[in-house]
C-alpha atoms as a PDB file:
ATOM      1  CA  UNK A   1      33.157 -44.759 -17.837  1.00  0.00           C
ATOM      2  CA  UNK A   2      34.045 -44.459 -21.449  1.00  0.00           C
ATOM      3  CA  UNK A   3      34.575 -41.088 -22.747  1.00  0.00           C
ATOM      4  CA  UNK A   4      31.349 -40.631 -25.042  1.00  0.00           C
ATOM      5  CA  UNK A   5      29.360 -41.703 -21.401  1.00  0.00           C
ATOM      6  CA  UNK A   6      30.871 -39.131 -19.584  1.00  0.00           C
ATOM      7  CA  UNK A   7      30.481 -36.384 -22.787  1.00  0.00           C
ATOM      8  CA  UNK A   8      26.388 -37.353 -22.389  1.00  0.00           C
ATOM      9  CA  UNK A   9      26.505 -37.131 -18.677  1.00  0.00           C
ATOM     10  CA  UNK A  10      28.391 -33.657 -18.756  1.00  0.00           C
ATOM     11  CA  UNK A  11      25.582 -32.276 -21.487  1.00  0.00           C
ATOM     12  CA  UNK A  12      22.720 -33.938 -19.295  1.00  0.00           C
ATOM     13  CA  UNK A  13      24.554 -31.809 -16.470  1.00  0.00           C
ATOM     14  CA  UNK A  14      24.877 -28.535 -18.066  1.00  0.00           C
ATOM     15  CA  UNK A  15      21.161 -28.854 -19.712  1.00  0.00           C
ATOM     16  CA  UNK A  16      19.801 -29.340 -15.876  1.00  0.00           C
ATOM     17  CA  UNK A  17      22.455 -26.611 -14.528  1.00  0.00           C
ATOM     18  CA  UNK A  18      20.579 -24.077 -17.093  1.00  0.00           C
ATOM     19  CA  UNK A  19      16.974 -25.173 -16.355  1.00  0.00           C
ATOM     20  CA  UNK A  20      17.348 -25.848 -12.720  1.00  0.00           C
ATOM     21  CA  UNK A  21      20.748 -23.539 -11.938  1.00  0.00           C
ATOM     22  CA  UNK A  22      18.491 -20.369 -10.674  1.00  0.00           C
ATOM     23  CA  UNK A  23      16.452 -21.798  -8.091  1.00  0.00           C
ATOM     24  CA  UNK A  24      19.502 -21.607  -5.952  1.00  0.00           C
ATOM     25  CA  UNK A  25      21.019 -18.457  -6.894  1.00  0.00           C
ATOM     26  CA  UNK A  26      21.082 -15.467  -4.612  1.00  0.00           C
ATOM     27  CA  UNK A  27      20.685 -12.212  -5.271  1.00  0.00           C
ATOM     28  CA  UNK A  28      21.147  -8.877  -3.155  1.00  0.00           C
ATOM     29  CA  UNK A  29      18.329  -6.005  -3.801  1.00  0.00           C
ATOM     30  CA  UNK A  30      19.679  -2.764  -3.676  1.00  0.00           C
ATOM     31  CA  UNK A  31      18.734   0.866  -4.288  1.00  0.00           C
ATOM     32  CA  UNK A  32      21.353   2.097  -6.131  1.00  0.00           C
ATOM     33  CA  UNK A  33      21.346   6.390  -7.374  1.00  0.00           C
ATOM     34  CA  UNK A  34      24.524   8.078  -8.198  1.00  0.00           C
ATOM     35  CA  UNK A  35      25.351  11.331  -6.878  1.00  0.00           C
ATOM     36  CA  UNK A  36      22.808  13.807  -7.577  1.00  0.00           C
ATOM     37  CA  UNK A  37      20.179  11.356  -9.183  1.00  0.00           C
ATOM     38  CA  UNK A  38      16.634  11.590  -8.391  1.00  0.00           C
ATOM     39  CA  UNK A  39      14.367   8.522  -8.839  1.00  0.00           C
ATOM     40  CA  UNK A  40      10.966   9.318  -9.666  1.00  0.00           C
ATOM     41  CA  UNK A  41       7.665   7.345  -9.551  1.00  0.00           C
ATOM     42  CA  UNK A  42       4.080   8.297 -10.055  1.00  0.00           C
ATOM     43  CA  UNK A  43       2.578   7.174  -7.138  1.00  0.00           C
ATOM     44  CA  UNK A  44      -1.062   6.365  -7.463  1.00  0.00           C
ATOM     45  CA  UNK A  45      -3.729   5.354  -4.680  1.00  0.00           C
ATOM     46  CA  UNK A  46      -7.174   5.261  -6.166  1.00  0.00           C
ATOM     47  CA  UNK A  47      -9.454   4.364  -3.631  1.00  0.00           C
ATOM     48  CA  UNK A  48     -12.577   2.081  -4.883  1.00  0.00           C
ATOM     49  CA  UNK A  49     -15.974   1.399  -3.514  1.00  0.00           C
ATOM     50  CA  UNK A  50     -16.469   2.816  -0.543  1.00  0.00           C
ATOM     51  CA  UNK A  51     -18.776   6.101  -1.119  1.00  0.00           C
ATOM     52  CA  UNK A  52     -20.971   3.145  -2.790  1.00  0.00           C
ATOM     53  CA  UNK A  53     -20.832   0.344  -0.081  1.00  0.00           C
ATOM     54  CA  UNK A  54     -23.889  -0.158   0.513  1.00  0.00           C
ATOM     55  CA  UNK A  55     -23.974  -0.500   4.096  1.00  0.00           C
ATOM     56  CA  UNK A  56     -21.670   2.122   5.113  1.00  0.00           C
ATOM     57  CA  UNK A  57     -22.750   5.341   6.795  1.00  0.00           C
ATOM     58  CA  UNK A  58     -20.830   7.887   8.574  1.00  0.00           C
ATOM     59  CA  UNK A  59     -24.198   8.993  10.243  1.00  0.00           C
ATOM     60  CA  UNK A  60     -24.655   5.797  11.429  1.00  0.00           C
ATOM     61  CA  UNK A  61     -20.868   5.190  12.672  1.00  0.00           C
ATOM     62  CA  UNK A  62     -20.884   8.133  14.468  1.00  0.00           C
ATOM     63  CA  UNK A  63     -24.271   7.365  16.648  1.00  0.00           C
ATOM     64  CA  UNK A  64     -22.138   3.827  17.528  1.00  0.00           C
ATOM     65  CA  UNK A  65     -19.782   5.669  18.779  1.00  0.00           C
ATOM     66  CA  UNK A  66     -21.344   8.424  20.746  1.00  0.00           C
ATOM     67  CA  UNK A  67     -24.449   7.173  21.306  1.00  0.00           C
ATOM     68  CA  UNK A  68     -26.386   9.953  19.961  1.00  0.00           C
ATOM     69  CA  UNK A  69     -29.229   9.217  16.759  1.00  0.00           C
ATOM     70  CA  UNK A  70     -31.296  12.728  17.716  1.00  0.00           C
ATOM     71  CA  UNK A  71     -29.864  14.398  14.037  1.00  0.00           C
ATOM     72  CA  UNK A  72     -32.104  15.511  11.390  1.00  0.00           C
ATOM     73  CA  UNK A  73     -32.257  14.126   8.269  1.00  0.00           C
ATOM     74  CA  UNK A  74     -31.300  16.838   6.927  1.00  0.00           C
ATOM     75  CA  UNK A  75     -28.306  16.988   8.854  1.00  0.00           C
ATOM     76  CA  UNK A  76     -27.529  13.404   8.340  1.00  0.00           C
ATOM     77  CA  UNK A  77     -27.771  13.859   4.444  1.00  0.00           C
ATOM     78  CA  UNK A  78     -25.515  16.669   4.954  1.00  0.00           C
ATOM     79  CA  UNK A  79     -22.898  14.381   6.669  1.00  0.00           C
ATOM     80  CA  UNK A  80     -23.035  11.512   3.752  1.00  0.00           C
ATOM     81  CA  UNK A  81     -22.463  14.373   1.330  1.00  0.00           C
ATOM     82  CA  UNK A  82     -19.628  15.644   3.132  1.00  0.00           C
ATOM     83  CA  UNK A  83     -17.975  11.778   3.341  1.00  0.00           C
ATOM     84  CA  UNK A  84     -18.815  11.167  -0.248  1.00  0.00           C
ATOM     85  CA  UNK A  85     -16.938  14.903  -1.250  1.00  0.00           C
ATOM     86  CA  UNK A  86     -14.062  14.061   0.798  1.00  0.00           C
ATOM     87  CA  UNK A  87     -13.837  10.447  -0.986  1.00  0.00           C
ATOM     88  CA  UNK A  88     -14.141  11.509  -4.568  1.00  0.00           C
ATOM     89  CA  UNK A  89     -11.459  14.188  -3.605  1.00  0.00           C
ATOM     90  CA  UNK A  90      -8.866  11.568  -2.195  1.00  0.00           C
ATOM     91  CA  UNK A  91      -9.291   9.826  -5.730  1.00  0.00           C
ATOM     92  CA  UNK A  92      -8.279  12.405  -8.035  1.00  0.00           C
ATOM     93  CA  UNK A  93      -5.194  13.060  -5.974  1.00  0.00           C
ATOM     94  CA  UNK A  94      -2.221  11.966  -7.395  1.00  0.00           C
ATOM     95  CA  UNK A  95       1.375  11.783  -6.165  1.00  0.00           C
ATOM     96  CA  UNK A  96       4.808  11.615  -7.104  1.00  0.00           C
ATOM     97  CA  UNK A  97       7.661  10.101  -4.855  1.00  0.00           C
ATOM     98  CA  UNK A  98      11.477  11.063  -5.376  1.00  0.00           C
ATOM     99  CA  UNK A  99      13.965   8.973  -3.890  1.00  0.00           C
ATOM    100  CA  UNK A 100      17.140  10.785  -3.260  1.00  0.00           C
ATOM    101  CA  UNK A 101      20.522  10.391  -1.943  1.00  0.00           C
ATOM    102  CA  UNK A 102      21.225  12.295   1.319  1.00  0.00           C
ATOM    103  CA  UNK A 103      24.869  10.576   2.195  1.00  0.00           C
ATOM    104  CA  UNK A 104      25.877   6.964   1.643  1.00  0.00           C
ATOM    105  CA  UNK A 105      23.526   4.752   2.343  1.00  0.00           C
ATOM    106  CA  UNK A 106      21.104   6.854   2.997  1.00  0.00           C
ATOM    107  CA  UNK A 107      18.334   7.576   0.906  1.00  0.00           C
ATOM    108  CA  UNK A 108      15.495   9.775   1.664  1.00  0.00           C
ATOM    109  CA  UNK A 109      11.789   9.683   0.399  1.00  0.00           C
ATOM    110  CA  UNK A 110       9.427  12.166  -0.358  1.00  0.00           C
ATOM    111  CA  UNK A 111       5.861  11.529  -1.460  1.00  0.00           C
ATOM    112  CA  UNK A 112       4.743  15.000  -2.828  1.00  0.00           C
ATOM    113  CA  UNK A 113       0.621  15.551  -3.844  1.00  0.00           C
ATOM    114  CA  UNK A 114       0.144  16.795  -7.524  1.00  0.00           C
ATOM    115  CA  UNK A 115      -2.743  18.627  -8.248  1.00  0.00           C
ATOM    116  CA  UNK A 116      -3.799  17.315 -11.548  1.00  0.00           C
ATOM    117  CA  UNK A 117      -6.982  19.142 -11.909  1.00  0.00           C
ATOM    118  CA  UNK A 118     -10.155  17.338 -10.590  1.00  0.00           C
ATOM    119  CA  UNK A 119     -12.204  15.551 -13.449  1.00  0.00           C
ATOM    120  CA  UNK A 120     -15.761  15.906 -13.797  1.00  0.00           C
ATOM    121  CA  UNK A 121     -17.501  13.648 -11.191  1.00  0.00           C
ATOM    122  CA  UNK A 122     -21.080  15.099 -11.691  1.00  0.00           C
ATOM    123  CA  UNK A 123     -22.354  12.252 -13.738  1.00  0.00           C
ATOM    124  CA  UNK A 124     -20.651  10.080 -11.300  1.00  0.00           C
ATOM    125  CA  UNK A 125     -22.745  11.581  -8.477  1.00  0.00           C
ATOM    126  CA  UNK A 126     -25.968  11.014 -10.640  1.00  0.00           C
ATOM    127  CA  UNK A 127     -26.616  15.126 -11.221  1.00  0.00           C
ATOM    128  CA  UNK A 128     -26.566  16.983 -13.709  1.00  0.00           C
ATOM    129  CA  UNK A 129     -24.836  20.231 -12.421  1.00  0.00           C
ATOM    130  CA  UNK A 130     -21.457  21.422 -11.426  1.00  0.00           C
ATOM    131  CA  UNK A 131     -22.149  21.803  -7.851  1.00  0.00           C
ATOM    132  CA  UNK A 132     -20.836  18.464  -6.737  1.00  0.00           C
ATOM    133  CA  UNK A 133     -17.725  19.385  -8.898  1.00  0.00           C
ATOM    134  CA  UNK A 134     -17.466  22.239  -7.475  1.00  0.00           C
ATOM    135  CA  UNK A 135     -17.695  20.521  -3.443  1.00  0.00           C
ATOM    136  CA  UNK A 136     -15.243  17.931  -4.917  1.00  0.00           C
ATOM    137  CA  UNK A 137     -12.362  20.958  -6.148  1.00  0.00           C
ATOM    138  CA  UNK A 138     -13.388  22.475  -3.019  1.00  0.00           C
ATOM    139  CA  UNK A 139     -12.738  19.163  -0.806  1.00  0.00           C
ATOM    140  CA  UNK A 140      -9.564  18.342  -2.711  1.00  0.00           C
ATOM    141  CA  UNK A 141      -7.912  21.607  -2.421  1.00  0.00           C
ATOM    142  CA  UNK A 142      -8.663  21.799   1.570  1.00  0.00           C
ATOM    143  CA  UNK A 143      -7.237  18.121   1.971  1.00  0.00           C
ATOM    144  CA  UNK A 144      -4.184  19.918  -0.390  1.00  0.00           C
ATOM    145  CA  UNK A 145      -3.682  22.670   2.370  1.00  0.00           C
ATOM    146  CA  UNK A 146      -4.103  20.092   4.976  1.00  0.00           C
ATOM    147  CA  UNK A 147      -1.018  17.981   3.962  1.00  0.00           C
ATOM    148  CA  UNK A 148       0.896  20.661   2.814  1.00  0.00           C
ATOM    149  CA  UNK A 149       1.919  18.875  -0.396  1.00  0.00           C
ATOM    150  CA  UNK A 150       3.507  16.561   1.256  1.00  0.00           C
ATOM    151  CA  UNK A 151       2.155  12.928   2.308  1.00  0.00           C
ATOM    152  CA  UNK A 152       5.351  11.142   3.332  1.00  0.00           C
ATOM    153  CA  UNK A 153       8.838  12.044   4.390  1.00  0.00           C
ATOM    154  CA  UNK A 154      11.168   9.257   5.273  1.00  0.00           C
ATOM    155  CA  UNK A 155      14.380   7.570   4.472  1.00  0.00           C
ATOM    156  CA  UNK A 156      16.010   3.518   3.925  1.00  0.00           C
ATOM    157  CA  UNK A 157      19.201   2.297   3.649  1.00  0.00           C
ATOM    158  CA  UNK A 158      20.835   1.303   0.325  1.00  0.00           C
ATOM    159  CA  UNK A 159      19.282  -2.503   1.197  1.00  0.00           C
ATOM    160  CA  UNK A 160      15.908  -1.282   1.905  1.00  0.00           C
ATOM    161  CA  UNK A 161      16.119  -1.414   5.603  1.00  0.00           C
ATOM    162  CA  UNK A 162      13.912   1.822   6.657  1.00  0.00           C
ATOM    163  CA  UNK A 163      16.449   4.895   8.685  1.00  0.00           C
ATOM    164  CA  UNK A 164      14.162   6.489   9.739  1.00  0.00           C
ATOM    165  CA  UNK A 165      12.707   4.784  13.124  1.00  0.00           C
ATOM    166  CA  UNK A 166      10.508   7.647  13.995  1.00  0.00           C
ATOM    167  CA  UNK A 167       8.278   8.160  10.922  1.00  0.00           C
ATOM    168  CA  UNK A 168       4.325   7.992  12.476  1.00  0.00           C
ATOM    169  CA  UNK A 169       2.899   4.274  12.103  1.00  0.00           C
ATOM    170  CA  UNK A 170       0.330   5.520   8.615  1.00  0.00           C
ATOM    171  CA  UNK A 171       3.507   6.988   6.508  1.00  0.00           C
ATOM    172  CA  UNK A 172       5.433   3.773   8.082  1.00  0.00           C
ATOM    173  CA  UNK A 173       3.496   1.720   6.532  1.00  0.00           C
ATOM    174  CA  UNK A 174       3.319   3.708   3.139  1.00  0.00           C
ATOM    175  CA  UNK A 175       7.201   3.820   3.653  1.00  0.00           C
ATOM    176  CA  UNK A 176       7.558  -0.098   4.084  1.00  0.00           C
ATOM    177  CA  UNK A 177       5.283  -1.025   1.023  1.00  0.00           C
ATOM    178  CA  UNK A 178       6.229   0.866  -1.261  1.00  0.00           C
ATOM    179  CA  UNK A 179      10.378   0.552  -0.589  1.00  0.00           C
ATOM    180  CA  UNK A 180      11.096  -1.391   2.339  1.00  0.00           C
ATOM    181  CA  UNK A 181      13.481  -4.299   0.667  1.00  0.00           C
ATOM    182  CA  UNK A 182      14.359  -7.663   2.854  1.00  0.00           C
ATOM    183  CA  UNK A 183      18.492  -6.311   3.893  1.00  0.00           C
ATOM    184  CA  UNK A 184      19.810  -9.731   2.719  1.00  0.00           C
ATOM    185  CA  UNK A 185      20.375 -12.102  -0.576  1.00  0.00           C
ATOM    186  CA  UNK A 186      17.751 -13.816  -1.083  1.00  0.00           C
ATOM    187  CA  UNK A 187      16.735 -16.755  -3.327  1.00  0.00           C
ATOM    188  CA  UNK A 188      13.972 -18.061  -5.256  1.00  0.00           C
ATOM    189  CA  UNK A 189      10.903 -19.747  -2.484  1.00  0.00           C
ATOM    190  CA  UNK A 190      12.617 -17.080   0.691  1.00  0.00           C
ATOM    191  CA  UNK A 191       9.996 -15.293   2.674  1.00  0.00           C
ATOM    192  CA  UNK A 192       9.996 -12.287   5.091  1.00  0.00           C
ATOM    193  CA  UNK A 193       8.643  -9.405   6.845  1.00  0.00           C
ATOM    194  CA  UNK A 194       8.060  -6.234   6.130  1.00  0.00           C
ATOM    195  CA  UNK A 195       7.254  -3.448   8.642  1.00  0.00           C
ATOM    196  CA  UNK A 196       3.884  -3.302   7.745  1.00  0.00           C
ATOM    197  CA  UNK A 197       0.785  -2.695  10.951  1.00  0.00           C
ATOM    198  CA  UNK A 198      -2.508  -2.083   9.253  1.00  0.00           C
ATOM    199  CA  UNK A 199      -5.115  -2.745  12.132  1.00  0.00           C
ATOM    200  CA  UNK A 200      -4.667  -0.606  14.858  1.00  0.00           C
ATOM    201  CA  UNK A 201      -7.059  -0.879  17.873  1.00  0.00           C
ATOM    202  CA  UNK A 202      -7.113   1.215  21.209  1.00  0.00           C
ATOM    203  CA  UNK A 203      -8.171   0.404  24.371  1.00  0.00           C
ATOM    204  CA  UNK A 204     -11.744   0.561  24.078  1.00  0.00           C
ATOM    205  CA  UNK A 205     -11.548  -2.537  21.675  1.00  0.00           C
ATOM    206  CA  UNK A 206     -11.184  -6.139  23.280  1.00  0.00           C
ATOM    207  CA  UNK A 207      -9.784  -8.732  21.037  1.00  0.00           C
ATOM    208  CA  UNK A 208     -11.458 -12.198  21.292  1.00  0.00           C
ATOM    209  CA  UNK A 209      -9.852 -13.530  18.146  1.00  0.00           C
ATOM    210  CA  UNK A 210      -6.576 -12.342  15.764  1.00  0.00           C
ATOM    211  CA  UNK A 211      -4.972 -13.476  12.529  1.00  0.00           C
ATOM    212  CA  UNK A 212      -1.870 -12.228  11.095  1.00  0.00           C
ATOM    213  CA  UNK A 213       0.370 -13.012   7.849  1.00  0.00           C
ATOM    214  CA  UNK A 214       3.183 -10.757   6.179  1.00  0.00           C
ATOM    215  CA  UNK A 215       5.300 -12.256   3.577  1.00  0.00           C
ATOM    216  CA  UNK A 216       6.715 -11.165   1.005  1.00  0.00           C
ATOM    217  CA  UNK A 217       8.072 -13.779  -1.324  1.00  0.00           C
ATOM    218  CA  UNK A 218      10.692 -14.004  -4.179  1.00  0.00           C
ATOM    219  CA  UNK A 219       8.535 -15.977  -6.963  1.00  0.00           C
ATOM    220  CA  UNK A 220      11.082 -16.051  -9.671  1.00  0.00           C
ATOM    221  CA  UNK A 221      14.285 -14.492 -10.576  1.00  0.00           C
ATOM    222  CA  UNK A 222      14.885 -14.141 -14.584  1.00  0.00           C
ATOM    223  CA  UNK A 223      18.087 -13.059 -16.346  1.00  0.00           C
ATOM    224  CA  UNK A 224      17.440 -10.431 -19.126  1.00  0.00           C
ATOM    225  CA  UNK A 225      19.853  -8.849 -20.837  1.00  0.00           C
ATOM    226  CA  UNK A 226      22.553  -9.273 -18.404  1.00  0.00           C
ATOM    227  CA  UNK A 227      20.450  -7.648 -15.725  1.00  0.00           C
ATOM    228  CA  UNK A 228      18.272  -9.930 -12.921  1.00  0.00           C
ATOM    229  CA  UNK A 229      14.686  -9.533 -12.791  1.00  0.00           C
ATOM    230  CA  UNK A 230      12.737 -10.464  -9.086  1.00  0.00           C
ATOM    231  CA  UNK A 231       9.686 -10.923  -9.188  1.00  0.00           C
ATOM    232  CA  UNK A 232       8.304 -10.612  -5.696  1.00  0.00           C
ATOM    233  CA  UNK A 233       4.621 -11.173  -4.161  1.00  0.00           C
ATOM    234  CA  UNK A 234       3.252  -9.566  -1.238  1.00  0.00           C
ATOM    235  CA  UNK A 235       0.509 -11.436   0.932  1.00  0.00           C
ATOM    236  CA  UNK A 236      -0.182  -9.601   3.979  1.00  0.00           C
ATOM    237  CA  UNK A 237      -3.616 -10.430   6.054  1.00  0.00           C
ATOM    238  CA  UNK A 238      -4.472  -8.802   9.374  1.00  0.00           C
ATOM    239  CA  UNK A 239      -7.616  -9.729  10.852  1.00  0.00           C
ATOM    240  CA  UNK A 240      -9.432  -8.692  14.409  1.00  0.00           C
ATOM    241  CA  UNK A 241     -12.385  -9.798  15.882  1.00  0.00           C
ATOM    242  CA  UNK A 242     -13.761  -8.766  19.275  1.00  0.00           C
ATOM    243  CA  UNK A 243     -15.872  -6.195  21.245  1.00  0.00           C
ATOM    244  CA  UNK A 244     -16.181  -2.245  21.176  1.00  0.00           C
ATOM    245  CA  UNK A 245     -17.055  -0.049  23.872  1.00  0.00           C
ATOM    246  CA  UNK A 246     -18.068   2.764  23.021  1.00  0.00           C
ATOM    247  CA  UNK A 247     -16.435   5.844  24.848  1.00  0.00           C
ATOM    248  CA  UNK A 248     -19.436   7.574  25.553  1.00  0.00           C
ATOM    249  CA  UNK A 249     -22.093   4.965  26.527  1.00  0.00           C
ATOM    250  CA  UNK A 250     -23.891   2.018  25.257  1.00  0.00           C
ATOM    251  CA  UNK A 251     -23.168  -1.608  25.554  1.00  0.00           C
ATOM    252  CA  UNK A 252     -19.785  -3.176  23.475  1.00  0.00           C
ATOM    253  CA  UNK A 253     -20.373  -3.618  20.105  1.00  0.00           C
ATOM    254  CA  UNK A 254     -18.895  -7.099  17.921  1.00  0.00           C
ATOM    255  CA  UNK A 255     -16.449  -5.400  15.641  1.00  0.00           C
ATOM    256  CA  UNK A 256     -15.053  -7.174  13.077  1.00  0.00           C
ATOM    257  CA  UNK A 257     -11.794  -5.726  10.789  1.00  0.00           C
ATOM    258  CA  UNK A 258      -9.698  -7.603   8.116  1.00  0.00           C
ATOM    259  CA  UNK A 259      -7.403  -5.788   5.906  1.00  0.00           C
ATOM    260  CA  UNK A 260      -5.362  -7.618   3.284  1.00  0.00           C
ATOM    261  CA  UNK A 261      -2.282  -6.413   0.917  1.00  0.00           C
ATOM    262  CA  UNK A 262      -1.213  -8.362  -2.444  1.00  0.00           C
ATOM    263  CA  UNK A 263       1.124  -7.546  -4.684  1.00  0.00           C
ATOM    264  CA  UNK A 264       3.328  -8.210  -7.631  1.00  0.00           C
ATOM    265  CA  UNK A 265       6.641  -6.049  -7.956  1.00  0.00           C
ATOM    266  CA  UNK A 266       9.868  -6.630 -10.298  1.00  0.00           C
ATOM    267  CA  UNK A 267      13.034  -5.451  -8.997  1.00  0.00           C
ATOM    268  CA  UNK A 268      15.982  -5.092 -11.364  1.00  0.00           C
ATOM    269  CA  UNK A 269      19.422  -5.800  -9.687  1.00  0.00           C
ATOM    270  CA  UNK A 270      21.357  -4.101 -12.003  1.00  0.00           C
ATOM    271  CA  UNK A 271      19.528  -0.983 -11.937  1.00  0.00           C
ATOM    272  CA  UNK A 272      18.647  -1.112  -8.248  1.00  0.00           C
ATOM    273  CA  UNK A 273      14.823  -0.005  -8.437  1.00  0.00           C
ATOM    274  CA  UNK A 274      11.213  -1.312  -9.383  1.00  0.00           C
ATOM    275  CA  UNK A 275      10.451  -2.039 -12.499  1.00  0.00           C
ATOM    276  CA  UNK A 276       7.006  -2.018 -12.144  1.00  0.00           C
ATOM    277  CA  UNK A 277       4.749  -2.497  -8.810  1.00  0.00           C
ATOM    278  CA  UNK A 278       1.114  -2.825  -8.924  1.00  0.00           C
ATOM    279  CA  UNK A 279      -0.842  -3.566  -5.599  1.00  0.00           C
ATOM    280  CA  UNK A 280      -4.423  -4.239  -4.293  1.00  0.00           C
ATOM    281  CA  UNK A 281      -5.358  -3.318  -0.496  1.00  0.00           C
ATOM    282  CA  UNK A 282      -8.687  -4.079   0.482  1.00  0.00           C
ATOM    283  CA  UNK A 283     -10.244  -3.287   3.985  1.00  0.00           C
ATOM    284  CA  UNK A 284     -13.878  -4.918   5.107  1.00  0.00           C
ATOM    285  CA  UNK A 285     -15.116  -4.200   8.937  1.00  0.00           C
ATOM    286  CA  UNK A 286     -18.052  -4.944  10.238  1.00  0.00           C
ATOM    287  CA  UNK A 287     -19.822  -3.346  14.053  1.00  0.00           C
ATOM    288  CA  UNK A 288     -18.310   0.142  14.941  1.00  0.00           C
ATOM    289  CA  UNK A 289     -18.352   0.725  11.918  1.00  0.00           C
ATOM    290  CA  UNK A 290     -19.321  -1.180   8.236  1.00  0.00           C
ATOM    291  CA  UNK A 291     -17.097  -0.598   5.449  1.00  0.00           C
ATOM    292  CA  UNK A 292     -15.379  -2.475   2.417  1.00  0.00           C
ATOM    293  CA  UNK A 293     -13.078  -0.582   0.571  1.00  0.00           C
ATOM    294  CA  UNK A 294     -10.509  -1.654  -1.988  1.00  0.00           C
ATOM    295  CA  UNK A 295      -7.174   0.822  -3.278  1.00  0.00           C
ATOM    296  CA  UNK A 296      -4.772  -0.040  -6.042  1.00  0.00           C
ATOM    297  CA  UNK A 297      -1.424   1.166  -5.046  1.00  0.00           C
ATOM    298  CA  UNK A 298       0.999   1.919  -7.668  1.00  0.00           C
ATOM    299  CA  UNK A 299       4.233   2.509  -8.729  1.00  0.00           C
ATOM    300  CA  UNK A 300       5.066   4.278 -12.206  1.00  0.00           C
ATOM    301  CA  UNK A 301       8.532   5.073 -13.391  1.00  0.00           C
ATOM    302  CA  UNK A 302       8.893   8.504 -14.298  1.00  0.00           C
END
């Protein structure tokens, strides 16, 4: 090979390392705080369609369940109000979550409730008085008391691995999505895990058909400034089909229940947090009870 050959074949080399290097690079995700630092993020949840869903009643839910259709309609108006109250209250709740160090590698979580005032719903609601702003304040300030301004304690490890074994399934799941990382270098095209259970049946539901999918995949990784950018996308489907029984009489009832999580998050390596993380979680169910309901979940660096 004569030396200009072998000065091309080096440059063709080098060109290829720098378009085609990162697809085989790893990189480790970490959380990473110094001593006495306290990550912050704006933590929103805004719940979407449901109070409007056409087909979904809480009067009606409750007579599949207990068997029972003798209310009023006064009553049963009173019981849609209440649901549609307690909705628009969940919506105007917004939260911020610290992220702390307790001792090395440990990190502990706190999602906190911030009561940002709630904003005028009445024309929302189709009225033209304050008294469904006033049941919504009302609503928001008892679900306030309820959680005790707290909606998630927890704690990882500085690879995302979650501590804290015992946290209840709901705020194990919150715990997971949000900050659950996968505990190993990854690579551009990996896939894995996270400890995520949406659907959650008990025994008086028999399961005639199932689906299940939770990845969460590393779609690019881009060098910026001498930091390391992942990108990563969450696609997580849970789906149940089968009969309900009710517990207090009537004949099983074909349930239906499919939740699904997507979402697109940047980690920075050298900084060891989110960058940004915006999410979509939809529910639809069908039987027991009929619902579709959609949330945004995200994350906003304070």
């Amino acid at each position: 090979m004569t030396l200009t050959r072998y000065l091309i074949t080096l440059c063709f080399l080098f060109i290829c390392s720098l378009a085609f290097g990162q697809t085989g690079d790893t990189v480790f995700m970490k959380w990473k705080l110094k001593p006495g630092e306290v990550i912050k993020y704006k933590t929103l949840m805004d719940e979407k369609d449901s109070a409007n869903y056409v087909n979904f009643s809480i009067p009606s839910a409750i007579d599949k369940v207990f068997g029972d259709s003798s209310r009023s309609d006064s009553t049963n108006k009173m019981m849609a109000d209440f649901f549609k109250q307690a909705t628009k209250a969940q919506e105007h709740i917004v939260y911020m979550t610290t992220l702390t160090e307790a001792k090395k590698d440990l990190i502990n979580i706190e999602m906190l409730t911030v009561d940002n005032g709630a904003k005028d719903t009445a024309k929302d609601a189709g009225t033209d008085t304050s008294k469904f702003t006033d049941m919504v304040k009302n609503m928001k300030a008892m679900i306030l008391k309820m959680q005790g301004g707290v909606a998630l304690r927890g704690s990882i490890h500085e690879d995302g691995t979650i501590a804290s074994f015992y946290t209840r399934g709901d705020q194990r799941n919150l715990l997971a999505g949000f900050f659950e990382l996968p505990g190993k270098p990854v690579r551009v095209g990996d896939s894995w895990p996270i400890d995520i259970h949406y659907v959650s049946m008990d025994q008086n539901f028999k399961c005639d058909s199932s689906f299940h999918r939770n990845n969460v995949t590393v779609s690019r990784i881009d060098k910026k400034n001498g930091d390391e950018i992942v990108t990563l996308l969450y696609d997580i489907d849970e789906f149940v089909a089968g009969d309900f029984t009710a517990p207090f009489g009537g004949g099983p009832i074909k349930t239906t229940m499919k939740m699904t999580y997507k979402v697109v998050a940047e980690f920075s390596i050298v900084k060891g947090r989110w960058l940004s993380y915006n999410g979509m979680m939809t529910l639809v169910s069908t039987g027991i009870m009929d619902s579709r309901t959609s949330k945004s979940c995200v994350l906003v660096a304070e």
